[in-house]
PDB file of N, CA and C in Angstrom:
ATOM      1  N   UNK A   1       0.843  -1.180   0.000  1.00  0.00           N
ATOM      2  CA  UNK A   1       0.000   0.000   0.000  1.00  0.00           C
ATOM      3  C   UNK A   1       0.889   1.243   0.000  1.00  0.00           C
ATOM      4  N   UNK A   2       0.587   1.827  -0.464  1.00  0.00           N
ATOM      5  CA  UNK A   2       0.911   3.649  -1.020  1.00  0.00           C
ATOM      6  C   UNK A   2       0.409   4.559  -0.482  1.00  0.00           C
ATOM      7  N   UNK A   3       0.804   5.616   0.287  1.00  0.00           N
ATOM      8  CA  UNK A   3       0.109   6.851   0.504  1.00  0.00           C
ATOM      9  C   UNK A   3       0.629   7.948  -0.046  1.00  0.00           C
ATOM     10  N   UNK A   4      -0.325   8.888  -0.462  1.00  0.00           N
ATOM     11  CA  UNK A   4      -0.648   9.664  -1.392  1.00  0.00           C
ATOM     12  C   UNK A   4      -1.097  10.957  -1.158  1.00  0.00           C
ATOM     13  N   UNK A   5      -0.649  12.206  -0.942  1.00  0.00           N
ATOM     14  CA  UNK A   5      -1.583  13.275  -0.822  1.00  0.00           C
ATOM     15  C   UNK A   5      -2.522  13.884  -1.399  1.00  0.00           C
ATOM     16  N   UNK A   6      -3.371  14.387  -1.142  1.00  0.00           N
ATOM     17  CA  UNK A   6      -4.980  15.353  -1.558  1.00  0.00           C
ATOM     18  C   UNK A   6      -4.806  16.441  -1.204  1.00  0.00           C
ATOM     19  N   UNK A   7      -4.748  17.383  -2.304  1.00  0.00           N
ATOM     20  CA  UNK A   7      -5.131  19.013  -2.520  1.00  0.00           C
ATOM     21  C   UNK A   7      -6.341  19.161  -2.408  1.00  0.00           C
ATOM     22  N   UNK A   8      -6.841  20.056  -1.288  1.00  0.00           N
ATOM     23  CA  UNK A   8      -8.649  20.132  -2.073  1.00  0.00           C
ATOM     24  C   UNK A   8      -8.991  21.554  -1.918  1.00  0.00           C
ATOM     25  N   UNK A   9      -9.195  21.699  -2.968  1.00  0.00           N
ATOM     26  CA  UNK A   9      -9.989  22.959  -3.135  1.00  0.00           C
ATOM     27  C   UNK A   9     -11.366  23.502  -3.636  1.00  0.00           C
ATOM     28  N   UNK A  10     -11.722  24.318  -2.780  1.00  0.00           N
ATOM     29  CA  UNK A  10     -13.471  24.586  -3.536  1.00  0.00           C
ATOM     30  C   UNK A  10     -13.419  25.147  -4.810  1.00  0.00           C
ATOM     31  N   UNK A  11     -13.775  25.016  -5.384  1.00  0.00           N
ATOM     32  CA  UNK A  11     -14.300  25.828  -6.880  1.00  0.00           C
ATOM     33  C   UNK A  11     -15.413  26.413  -6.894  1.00  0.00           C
ATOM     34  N   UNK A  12     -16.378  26.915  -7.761  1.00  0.00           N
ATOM     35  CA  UNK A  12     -17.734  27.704  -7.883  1.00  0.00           C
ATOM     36  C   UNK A  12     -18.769  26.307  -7.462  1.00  0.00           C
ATOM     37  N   UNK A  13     -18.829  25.219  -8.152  1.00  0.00           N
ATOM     38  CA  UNK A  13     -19.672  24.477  -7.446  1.00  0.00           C
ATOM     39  C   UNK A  13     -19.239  23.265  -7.189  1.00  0.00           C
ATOM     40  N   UNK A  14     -18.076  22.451  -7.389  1.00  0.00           N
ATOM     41  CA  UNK A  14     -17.422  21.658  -6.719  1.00  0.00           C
ATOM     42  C   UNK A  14     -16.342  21.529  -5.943  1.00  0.00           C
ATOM     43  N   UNK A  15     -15.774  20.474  -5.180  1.00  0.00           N
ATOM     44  CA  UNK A  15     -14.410  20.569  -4.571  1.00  0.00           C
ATOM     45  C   UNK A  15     -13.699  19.668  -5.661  1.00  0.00           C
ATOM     46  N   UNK A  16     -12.246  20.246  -5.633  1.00  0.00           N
ATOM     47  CA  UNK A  16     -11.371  19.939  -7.088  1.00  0.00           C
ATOM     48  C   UNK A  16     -10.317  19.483  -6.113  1.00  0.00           C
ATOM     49  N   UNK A  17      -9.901  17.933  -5.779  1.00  0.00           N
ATOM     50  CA  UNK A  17      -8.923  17.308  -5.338  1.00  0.00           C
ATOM     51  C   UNK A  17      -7.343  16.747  -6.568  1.00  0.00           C
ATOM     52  N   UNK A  18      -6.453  17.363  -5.672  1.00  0.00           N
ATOM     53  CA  UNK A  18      -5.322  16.930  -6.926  1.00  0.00           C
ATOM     54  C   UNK A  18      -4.446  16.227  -5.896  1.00  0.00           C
ATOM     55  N   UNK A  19      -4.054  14.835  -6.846  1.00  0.00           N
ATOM     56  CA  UNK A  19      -2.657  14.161  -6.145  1.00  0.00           C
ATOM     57  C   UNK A  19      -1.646  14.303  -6.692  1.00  0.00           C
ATOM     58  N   UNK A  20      -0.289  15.654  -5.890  1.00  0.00           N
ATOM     59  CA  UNK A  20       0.256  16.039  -6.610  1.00  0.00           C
ATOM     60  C   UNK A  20       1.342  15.232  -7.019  1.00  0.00           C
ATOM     61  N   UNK A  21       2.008  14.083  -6.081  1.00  0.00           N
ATOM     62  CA  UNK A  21       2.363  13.049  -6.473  1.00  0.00           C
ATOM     63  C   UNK A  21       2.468  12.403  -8.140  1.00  0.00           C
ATOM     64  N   UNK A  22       1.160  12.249  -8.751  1.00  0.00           N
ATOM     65  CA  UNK A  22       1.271  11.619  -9.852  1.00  0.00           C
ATOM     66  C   UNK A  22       0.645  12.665 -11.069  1.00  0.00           C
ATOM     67  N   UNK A  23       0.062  13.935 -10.420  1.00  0.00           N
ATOM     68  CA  UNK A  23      -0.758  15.071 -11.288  1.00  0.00           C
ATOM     69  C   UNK A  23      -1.545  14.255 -11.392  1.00  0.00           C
ATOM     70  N   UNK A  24      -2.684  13.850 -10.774  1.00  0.00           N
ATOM     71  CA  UNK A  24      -3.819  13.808 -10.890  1.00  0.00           C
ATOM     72  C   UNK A  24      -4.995  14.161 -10.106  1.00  0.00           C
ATOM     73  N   UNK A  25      -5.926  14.607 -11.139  1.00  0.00           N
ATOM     74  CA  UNK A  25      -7.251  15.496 -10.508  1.00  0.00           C
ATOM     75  C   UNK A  25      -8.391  14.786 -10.610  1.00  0.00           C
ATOM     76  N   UNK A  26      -9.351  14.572  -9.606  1.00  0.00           N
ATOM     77  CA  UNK A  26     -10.691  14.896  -9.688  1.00  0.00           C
ATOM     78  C   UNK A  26     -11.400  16.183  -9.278  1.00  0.00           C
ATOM     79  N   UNK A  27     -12.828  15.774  -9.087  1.00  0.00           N
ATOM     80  CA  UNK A  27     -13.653  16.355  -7.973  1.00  0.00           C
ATOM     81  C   UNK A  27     -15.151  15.796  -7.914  1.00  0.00           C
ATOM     82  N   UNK A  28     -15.406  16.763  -6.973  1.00  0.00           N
ATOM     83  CA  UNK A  28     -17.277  16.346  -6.553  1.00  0.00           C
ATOM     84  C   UNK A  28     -17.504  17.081  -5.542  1.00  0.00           C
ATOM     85  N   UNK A  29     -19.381  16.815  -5.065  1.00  0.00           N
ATOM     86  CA  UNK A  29     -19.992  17.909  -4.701  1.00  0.00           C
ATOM     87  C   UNK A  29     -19.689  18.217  -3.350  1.00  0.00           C
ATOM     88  N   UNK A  30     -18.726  17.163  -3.091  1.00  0.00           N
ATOM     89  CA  UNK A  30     -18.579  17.212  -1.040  1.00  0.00           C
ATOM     90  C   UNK A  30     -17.578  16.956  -1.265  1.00  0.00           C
ATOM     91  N   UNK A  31     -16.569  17.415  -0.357  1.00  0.00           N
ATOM     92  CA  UNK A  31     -14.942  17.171   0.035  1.00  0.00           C
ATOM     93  C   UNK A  31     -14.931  15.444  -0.320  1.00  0.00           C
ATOM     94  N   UNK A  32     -15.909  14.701   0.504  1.00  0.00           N
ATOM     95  CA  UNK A  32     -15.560  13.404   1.049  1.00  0.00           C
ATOM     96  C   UNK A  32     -15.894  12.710  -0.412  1.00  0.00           C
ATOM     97  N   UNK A  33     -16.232  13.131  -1.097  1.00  0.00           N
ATOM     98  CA  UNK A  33     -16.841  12.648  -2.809  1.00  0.00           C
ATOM     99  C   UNK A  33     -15.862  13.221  -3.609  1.00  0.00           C
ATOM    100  N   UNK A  34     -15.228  14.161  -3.308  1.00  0.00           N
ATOM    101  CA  UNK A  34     -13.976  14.432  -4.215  1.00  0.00           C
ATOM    102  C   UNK A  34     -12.793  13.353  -3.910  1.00  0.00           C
ATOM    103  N   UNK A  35     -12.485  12.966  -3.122  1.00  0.00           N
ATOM    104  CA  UNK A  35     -11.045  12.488  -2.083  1.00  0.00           C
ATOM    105  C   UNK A  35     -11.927  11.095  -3.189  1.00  0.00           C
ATOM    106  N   UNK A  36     -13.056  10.552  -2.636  1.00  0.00           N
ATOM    107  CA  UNK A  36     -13.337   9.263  -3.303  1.00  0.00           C
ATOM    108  C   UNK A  36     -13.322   9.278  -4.742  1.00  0.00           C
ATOM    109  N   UNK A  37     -13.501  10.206  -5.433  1.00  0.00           N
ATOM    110  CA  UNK A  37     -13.633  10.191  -6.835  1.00  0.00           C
ATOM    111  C   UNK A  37     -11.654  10.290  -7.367  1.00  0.00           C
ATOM    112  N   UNK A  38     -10.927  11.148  -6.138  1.00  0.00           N
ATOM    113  CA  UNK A  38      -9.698  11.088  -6.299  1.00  0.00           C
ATOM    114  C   UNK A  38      -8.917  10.097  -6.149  1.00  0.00           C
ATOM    115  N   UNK A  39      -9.402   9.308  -5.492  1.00  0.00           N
ATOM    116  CA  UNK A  39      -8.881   7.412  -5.340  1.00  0.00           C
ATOM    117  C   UNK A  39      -8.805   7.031  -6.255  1.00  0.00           C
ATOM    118  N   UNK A  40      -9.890   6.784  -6.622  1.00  0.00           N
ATOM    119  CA  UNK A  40     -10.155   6.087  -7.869  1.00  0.00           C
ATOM    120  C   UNK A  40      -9.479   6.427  -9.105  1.00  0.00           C
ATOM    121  N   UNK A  41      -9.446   7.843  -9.443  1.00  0.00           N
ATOM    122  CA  UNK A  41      -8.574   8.230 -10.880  1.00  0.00           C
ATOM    123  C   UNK A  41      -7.152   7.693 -10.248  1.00  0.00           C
ATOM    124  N   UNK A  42      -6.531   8.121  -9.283  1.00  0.00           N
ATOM    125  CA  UNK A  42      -5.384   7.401  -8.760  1.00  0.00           C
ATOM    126  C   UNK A  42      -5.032   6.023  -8.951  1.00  0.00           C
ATOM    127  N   UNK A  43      -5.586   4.867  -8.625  1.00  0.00           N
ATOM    128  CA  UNK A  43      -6.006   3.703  -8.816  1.00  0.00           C
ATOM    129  C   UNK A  43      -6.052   3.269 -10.534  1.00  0.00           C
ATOM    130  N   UNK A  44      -6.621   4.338 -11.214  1.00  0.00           N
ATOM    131  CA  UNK A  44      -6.985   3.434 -12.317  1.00  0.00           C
ATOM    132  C   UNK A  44      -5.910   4.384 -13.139  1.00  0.00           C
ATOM    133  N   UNK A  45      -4.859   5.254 -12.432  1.00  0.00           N
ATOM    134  CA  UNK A  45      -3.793   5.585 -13.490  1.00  0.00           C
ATOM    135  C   UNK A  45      -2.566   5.125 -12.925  1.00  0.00           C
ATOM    136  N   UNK A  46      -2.695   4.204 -11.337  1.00  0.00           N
ATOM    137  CA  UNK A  46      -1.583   3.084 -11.481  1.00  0.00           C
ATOM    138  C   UNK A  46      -2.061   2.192 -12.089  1.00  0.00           C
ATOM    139  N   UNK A  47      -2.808   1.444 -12.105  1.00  0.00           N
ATOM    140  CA  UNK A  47      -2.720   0.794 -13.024  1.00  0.00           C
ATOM    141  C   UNK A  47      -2.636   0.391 -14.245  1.00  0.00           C
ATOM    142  N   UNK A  48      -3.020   1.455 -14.826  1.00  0.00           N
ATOM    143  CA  UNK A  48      -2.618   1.905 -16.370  1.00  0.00           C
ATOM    144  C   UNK A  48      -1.354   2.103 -16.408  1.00  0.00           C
ATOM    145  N   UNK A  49      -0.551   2.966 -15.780  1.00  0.00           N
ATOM    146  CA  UNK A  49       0.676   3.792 -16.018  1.00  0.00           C
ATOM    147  C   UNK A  49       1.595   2.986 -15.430  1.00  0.00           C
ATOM    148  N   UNK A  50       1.841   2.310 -13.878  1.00  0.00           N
ATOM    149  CA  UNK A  50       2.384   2.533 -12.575  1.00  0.00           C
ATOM    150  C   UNK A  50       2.578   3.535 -12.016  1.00  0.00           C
ATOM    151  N   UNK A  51       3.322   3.310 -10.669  1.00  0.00           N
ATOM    152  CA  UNK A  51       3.998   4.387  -9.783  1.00  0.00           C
ATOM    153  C   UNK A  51       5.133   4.857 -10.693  1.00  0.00           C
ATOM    154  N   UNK A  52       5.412   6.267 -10.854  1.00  0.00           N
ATOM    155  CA  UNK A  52       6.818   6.611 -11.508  1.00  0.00           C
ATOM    156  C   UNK A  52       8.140   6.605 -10.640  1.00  0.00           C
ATOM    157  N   UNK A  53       8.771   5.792 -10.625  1.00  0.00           N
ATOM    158  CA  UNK A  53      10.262   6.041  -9.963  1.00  0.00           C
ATOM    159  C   UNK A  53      10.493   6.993  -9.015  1.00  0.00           C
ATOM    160  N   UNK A  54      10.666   6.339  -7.876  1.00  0.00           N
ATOM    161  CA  UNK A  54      10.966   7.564  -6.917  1.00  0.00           C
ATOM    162  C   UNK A  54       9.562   8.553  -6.479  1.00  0.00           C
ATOM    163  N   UNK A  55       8.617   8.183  -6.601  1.00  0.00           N
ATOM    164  CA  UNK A  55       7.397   9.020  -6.455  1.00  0.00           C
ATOM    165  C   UNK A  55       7.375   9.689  -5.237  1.00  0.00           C
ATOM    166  N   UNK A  56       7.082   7.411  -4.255  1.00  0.00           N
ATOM    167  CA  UNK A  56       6.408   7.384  -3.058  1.00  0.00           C
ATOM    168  C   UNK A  56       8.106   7.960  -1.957  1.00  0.00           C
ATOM    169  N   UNK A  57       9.432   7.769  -2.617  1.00  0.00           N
ATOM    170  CA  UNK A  57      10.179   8.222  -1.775  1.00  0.00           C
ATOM    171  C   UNK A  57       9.851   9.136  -0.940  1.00  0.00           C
ATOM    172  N   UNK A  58      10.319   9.540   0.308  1.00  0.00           N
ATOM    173  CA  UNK A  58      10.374  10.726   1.147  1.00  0.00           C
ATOM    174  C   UNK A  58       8.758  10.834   1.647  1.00  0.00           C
ATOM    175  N   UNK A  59       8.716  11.862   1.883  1.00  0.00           N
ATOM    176  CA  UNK A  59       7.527  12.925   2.492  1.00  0.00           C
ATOM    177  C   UNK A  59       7.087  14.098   1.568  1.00  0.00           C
ATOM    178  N   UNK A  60       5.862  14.363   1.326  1.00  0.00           N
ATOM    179  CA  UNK A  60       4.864  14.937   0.721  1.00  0.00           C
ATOM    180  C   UNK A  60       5.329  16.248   1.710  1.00  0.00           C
ATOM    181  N   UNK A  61       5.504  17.302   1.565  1.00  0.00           N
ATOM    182  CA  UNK A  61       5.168  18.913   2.191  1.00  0.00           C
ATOM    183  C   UNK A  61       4.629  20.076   1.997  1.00  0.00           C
ATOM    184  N   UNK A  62       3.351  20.162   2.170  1.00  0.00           N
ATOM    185  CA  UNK A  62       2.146  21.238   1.347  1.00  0.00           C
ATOM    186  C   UNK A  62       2.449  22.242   2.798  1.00  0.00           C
ATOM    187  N   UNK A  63       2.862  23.732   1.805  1.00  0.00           N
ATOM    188  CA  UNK A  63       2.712  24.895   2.427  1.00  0.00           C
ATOM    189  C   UNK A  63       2.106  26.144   1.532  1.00  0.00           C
ATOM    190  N   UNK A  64       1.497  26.984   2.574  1.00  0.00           N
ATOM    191  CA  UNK A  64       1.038  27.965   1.691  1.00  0.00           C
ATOM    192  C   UNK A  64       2.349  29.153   2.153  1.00  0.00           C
ATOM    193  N   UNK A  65       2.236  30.024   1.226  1.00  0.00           N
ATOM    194  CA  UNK A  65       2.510  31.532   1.115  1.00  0.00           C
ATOM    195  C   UNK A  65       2.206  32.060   0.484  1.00  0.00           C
ATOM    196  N   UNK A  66       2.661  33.434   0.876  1.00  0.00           N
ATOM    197  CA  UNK A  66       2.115  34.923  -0.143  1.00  0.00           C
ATOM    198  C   UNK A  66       3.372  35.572  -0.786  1.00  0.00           C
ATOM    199  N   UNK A  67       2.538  36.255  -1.418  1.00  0.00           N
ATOM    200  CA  UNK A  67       3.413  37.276  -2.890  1.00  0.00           C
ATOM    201  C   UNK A  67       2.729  38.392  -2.930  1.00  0.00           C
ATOM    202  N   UNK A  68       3.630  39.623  -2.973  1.00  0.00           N
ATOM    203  CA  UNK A  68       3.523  40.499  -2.498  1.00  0.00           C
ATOM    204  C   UNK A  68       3.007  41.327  -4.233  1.00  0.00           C
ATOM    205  N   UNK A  69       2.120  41.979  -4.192  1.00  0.00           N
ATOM    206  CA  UNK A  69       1.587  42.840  -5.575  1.00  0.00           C
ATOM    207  C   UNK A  69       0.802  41.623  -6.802  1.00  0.00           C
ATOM    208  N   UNK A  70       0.541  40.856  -5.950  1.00  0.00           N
ATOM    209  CA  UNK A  70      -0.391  39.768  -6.909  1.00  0.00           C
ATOM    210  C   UNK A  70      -1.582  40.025  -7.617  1.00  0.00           C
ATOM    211  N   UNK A  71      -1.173  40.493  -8.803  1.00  0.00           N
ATOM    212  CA  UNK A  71      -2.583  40.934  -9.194  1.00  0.00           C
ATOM    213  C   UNK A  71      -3.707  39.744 -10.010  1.00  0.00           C
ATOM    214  N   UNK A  72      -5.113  39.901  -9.413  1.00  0.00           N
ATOM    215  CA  UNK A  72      -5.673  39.089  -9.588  1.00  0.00           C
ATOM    216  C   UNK A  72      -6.680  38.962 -11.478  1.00  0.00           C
ATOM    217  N   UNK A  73      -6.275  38.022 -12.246  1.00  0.00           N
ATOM    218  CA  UNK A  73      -7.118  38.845 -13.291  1.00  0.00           C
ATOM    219  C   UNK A  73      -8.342  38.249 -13.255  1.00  0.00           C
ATOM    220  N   UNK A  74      -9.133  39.083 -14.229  1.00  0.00           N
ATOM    221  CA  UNK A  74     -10.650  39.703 -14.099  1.00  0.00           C
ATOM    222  C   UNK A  74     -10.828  38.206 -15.215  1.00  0.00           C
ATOM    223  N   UNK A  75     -12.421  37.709 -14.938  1.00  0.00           N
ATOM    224  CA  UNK A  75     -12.570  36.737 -15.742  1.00  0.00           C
ATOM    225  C   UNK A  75     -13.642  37.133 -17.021  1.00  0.00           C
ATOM    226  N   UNK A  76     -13.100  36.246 -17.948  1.00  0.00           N
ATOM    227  CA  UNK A  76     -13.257  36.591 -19.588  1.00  0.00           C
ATOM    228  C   UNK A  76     -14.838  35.991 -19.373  1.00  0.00           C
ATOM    229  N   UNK A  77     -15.506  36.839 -19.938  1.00  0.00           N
ATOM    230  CA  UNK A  77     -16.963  35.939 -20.329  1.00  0.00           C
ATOM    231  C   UNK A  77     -17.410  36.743 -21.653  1.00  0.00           C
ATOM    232  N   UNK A  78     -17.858  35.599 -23.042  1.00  0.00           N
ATOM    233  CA  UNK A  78     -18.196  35.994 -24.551  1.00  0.00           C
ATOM    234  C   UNK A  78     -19.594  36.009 -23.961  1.00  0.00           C
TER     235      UNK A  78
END
């Protein structure tokens, strides 16, 4: 067995889970439905792909910070 980290973030109407490990994304309408929908793409792109070399080595370390004059852009709608 493998462990794996989960990004989750809200979006406008779902939560968008990424394992940054292998770049892969789901999501869904509840945290706990994203993480499960994120298993699964996980799961079915080891097994398609495998683990890549050196993946699971070490420790996973998610931090946030800031940047100073970040400007945010405005969204495009036709």
């Amino acid at each position: 067995m493998e462990t794996f980290t989960a990004i989750i973030r809200k979006s406008e109407k779902q939560f968008v889970a990424l394992c940054p490990e292998l770049d892969v994304v789901s999501q869904g309408y509840t945290i706990e439905e994203s993480i499960k929908n994120l298993k699964e793409a996980v799961e079915l792109y080891i097994e398609e792909m495998g683990i890549p070399y050196g993946t699971c080595k070490g420790e996973t370390i998610v931090v946030s910070f800031d940047v100073k004059n970040a400007k945010i852009a405005s969204p495009v709608r036709a």
